[in-house]
Protein backbone atom coordinates (compact mmCIF):
# COMPACT_ATOMS: atom_id res chain seq x y z
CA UNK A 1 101.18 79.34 91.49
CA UNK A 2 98.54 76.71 93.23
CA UNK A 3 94.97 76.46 91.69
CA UNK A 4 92.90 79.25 93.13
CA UNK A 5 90.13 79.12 95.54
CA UNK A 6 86.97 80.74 94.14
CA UNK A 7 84.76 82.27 96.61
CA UNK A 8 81.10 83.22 95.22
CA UNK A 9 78.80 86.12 96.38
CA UNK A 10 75.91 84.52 95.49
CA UNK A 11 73.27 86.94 96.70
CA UNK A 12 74.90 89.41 94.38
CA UNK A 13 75.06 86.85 91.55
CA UNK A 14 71.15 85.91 92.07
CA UNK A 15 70.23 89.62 92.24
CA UNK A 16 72.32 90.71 88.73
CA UNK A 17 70.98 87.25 87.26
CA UNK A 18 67.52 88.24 88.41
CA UNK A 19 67.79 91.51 86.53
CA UNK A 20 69.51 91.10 83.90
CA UNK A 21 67.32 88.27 82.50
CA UNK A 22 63.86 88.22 81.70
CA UNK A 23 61.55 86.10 83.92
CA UNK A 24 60.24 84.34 81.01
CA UNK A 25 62.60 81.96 81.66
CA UNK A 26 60.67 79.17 83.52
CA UNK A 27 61.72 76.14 84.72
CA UNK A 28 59.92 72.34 85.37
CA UNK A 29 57.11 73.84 87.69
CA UNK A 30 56.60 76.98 85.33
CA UNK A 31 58.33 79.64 88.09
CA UNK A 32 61.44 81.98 87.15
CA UNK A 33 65.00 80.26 87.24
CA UNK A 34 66.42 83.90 85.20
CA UNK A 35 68.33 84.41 88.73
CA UNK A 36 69.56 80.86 89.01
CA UNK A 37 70.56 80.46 85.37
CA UNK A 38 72.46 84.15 85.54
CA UNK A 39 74.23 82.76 88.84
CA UNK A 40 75.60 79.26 87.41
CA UNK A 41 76.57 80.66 84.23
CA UNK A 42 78.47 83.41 85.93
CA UNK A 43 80.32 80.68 88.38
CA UNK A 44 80.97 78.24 85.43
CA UNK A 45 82.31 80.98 83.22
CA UNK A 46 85.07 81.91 85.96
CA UNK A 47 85.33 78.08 86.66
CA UNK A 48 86.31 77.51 83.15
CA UNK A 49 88.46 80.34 82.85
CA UNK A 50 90.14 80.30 86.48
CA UNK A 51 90.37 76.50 86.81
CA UNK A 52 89.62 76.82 90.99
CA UNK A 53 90.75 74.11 93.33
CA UNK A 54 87.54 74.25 94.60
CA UNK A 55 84.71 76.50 94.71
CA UNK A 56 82.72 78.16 97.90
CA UNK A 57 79.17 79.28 96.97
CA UNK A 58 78.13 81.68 100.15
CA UNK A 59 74.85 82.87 101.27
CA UNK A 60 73.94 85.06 104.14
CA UNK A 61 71.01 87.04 105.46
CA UNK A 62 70.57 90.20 103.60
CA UNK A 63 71.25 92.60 106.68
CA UNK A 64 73.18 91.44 109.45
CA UNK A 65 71.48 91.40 112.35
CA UNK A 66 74.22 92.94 114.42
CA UNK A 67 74.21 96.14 111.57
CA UNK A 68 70.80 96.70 111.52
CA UNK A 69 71.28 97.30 115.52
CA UNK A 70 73.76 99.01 115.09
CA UNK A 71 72.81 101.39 112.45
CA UNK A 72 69.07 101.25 111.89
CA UNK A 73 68.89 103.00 108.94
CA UNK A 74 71.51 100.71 106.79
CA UNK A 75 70.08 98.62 103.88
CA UNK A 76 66.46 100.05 105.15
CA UNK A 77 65.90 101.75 102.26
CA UNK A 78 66.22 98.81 99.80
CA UNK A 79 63.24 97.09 98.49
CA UNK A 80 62.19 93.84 99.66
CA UNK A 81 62.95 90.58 97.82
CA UNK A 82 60.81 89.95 94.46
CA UNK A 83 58.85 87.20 95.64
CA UNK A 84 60.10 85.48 91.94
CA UNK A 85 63.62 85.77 93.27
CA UNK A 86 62.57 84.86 96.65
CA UNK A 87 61.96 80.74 95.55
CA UNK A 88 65.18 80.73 93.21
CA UNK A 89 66.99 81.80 96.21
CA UNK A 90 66.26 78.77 98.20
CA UNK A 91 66.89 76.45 95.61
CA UNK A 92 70.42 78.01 94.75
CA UNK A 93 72.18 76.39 97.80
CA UNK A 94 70.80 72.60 96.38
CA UNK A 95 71.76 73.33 92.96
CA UNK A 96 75.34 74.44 93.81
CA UNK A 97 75.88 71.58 96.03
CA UNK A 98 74.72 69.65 93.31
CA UNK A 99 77.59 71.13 91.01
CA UNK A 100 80.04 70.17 93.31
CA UNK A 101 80.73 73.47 94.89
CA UNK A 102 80.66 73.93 98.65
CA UNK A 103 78.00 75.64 100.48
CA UNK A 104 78.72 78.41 102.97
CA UNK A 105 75.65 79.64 104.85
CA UNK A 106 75.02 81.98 108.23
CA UNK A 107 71.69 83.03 109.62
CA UNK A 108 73.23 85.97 111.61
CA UNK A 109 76.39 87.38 109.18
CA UNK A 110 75.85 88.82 105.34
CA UNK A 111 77.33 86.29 102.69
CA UNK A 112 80.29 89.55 102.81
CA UNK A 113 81.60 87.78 106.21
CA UNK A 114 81.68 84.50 105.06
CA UNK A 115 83.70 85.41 101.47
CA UNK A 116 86.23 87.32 103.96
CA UNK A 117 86.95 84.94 106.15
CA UNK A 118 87.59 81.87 103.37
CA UNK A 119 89.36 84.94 101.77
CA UNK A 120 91.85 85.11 104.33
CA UNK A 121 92.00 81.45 105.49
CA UNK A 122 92.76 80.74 102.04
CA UNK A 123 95.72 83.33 101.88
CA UNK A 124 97.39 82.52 105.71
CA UNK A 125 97.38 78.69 103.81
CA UNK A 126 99.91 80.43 101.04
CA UNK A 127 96.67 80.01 98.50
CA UNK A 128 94.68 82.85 96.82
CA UNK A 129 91.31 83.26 96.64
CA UNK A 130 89.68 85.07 94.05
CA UNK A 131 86.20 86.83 95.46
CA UNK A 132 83.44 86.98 92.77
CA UNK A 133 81.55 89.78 93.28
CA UNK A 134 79.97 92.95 92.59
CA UNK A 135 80.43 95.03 95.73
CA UNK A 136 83.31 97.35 96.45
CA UNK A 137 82.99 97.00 100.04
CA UNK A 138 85.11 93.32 99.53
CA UNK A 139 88.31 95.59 98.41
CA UNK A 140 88.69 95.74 102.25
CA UNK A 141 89.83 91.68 102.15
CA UNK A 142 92.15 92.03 98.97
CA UNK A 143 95.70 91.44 99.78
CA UNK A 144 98.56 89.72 98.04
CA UNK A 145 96.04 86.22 98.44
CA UNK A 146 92.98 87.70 98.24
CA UNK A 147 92.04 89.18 95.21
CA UNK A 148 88.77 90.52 93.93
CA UNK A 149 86.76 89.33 90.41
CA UNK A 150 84.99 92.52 89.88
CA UNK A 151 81.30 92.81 88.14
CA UNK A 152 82.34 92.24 84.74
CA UNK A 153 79.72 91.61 81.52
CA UNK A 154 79.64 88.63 79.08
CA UNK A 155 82.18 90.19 76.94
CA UNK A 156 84.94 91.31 78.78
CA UNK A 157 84.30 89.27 82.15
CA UNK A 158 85.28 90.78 85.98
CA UNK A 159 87.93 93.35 86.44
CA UNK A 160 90.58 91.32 88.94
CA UNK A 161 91.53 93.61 91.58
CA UNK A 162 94.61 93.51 93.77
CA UNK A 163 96.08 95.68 96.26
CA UNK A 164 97.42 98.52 93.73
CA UNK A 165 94.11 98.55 91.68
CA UNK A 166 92.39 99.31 95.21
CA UNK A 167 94.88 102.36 95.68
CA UNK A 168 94.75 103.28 92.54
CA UNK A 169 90.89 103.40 92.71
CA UNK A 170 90.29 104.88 95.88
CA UNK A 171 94.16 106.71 96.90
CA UNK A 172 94.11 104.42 100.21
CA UNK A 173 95.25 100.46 100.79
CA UNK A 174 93.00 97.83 100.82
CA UNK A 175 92.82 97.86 104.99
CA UNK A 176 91.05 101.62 104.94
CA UNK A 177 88.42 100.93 102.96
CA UNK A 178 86.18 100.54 105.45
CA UNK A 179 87.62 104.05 106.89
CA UNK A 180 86.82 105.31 103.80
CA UNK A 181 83.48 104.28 103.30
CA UNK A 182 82.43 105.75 106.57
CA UNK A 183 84.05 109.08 105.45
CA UNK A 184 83.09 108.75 102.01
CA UNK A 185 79.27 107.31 102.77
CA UNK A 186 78.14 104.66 100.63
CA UNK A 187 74.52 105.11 99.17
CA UNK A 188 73.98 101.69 98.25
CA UNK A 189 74.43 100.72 101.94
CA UNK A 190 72.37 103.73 103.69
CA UNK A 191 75.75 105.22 104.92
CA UNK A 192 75.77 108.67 104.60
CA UNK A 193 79.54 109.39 105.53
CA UNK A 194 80.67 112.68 106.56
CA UNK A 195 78.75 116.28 105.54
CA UNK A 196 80.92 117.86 103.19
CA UNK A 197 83.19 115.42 102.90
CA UNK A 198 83.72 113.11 99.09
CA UNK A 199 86.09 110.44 98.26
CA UNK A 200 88.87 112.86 97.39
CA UNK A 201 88.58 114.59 100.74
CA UNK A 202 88.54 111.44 102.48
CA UNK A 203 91.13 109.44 101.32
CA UNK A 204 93.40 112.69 101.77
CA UNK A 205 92.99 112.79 105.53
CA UNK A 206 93.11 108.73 105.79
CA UNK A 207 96.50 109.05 103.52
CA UNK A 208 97.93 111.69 105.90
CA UNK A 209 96.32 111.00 109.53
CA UNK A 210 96.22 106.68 108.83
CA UNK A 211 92.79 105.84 110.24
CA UNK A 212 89.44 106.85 110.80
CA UNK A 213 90.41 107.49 114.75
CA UNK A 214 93.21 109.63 114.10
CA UNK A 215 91.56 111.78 111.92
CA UNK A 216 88.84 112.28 114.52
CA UNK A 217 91.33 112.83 117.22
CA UNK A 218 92.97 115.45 114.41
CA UNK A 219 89.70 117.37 113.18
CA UNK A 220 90.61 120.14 114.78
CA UNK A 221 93.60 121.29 112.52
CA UNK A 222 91.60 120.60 109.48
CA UNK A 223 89.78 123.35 107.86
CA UNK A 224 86.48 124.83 109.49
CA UNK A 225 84.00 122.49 107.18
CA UNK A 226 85.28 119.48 107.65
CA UNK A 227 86.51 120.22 111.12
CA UNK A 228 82.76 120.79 112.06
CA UNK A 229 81.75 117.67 110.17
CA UNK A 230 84.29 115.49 111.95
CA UNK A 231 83.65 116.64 115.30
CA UNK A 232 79.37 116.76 115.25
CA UNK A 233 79.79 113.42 113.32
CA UNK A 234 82.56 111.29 115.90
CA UNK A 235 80.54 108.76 117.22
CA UNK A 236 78.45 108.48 113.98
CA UNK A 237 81.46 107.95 111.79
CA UNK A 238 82.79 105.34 114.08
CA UNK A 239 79.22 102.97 113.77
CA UNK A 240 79.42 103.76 110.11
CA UNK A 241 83.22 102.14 110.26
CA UNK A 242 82.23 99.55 112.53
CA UNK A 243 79.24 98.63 110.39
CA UNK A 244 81.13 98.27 106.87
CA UNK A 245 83.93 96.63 108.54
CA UNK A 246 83.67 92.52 107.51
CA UNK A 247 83.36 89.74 111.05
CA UNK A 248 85.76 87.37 110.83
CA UNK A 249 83.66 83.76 111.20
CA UNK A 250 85.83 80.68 112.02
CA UNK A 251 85.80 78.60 108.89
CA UNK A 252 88.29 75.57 108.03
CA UNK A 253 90.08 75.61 104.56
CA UNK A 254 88.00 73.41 102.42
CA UNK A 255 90.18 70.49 100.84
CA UNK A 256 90.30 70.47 97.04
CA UNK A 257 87.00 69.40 94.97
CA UNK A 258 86.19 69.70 91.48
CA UNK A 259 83.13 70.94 90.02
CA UNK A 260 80.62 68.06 89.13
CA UNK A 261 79.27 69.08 85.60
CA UNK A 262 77.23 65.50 85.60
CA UNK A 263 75.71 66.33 89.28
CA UNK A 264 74.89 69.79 88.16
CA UNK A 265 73.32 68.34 84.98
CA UNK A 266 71.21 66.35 86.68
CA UNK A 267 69.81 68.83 89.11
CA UNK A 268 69.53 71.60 86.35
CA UNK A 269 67.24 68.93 84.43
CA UNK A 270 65.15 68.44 87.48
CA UNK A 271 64.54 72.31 87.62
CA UNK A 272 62.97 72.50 84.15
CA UNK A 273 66.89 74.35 83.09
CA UNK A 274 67.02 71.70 79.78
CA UNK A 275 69.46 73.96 78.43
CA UNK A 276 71.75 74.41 80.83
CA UNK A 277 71.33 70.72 81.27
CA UNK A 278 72.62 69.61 78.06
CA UNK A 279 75.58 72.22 78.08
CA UNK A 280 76.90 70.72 81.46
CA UNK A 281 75.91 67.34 79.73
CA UNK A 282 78.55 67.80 77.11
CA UNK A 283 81.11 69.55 78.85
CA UNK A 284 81.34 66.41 81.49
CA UNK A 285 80.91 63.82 78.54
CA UNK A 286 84.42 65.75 77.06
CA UNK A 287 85.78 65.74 80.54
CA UNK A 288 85.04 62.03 81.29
């Protein structure tokens, strides 16, 4: 099997570094680098235990524009950005460049688009590409090449998801999910999803009708509640679909490229991350 590609959420990485380590961890100029330090030690971790042919850090805006159009009310209800994450966010595309990682950005798409589309450029090349993330919505991009590093802690590490752990979680195959989540709702994303209707209800009519569409067109014959729910809720449930689906953005396979412990070294020194610093110090030094 060829050396993976590893594709990075990095907004999600930031935000579970962010929280998940205190802010007394200053850098060089005295401000937070918690988020940054959470983020690189998460990459390097699945770096050293996945040995990637390369690795694809992507950002994106935090609601694309097209799906706040679309749906008003989706990621409204999050809080803005601490402003203490705010600065370590525009310093993590420099300091994964500087590791040798490639740099995926889009001022119009959610970093979700990007890690979907390397997903499956990666997989029509006969590679795989292993998506590190927290977010359930990117089960919609597993496939046999596409597989999913799940959340994960510093003891056991992600949960790798392929296409049977997605049925097996949710009763449906990877290309439903984002069916599902507009029957289903999903909380985290402002999607309500049908009245009356859960996950087990939902992935019972996708399983027997095969899309969101055909269950609309076959509300009728289901019983009174979620007959109701389905036909008030047609034209809802199809923006809720249309929103968690992922936009396919034309990106080009990136050629092999190891990651640069000496380059990141140098740029985590700069930042005040001494620490960090020495550890990607030694591991080049045992490298080299």
């Amino acid at each position: 099997m060829p050396a993976p590609l590893l594709l990075a959420d990095t907004p999600w990485l930031l935000y579970r570094g962010f929280f998940a380590l205190p802010t007394s961890i200053r850098g060089a100029d005295g401000a937070p680098v918690n988020a940054l330090l959470g983020m690189t030690n998460a990459l390097l971790r699945a770096v050293e235990e996945r040995s990637p042919r390369a690795v694809v850090a992507c950002f994106g805006l935090e609601t694309a524009r097209y799906r706040g159009e679309r749906y008003p009310p989706y990621h409204a209800h999050r809080p803005p950005m601490p402003p203490e994450l705010a600065t370590q966010w525009e310093r993590a595309p420099e300091l994964c460049a500087a590791l040798g990682w490639y740099v995926a950005q889009s001022d119009a798409l959610e970093a979700d688009d990007l890690l979907g589309s390397y997903a499956t450029v990666e997989a029509a090349s006969g590679g795989l590409a292993l998506i590190v993330t927290g977010d359930r919505d990117m089960f919609q991009a597993v496939s046999p090449g596409v597989h999913v590093l799940l959340g994960g802690n510093a003891k056991t590490g992600p949960d790798e998801i392929d296409p049977a752990e997605v049925e097996r979680r949710y009763g449906i195959p990877p290309a439903l999910v984002p069916d599902f989540i507009a029957l289903r709702g999903d909380p985290s994303d402002g999607l309500p999803g049908a009245k009356g209707i859960g996950a087990k209800s939902a992935a019972d009519l996708l399983r027997r009708h095969g899309s969101l569409e055909a269950v609309l067109d076959g509300a009728l014959r289901e019983r009174a509640v979620a007959a109701r729910a389905l036909a008030e809720q047609r034209e809802l449930l199809l923006t809720f679909k249309d929103v968690a689906t992922l936009r396919h953005v034309d990106v080009e396979r990136p050629p092999d490229r190891a990651t640069d412990r000496a380059g990141g070294a140098a740029a985590a020194r700069a930042l005040g991350m001494n620490a960090l610093a020495q550890r990607l110090e030694r591991a080049a030094g045992a490298a080299g």
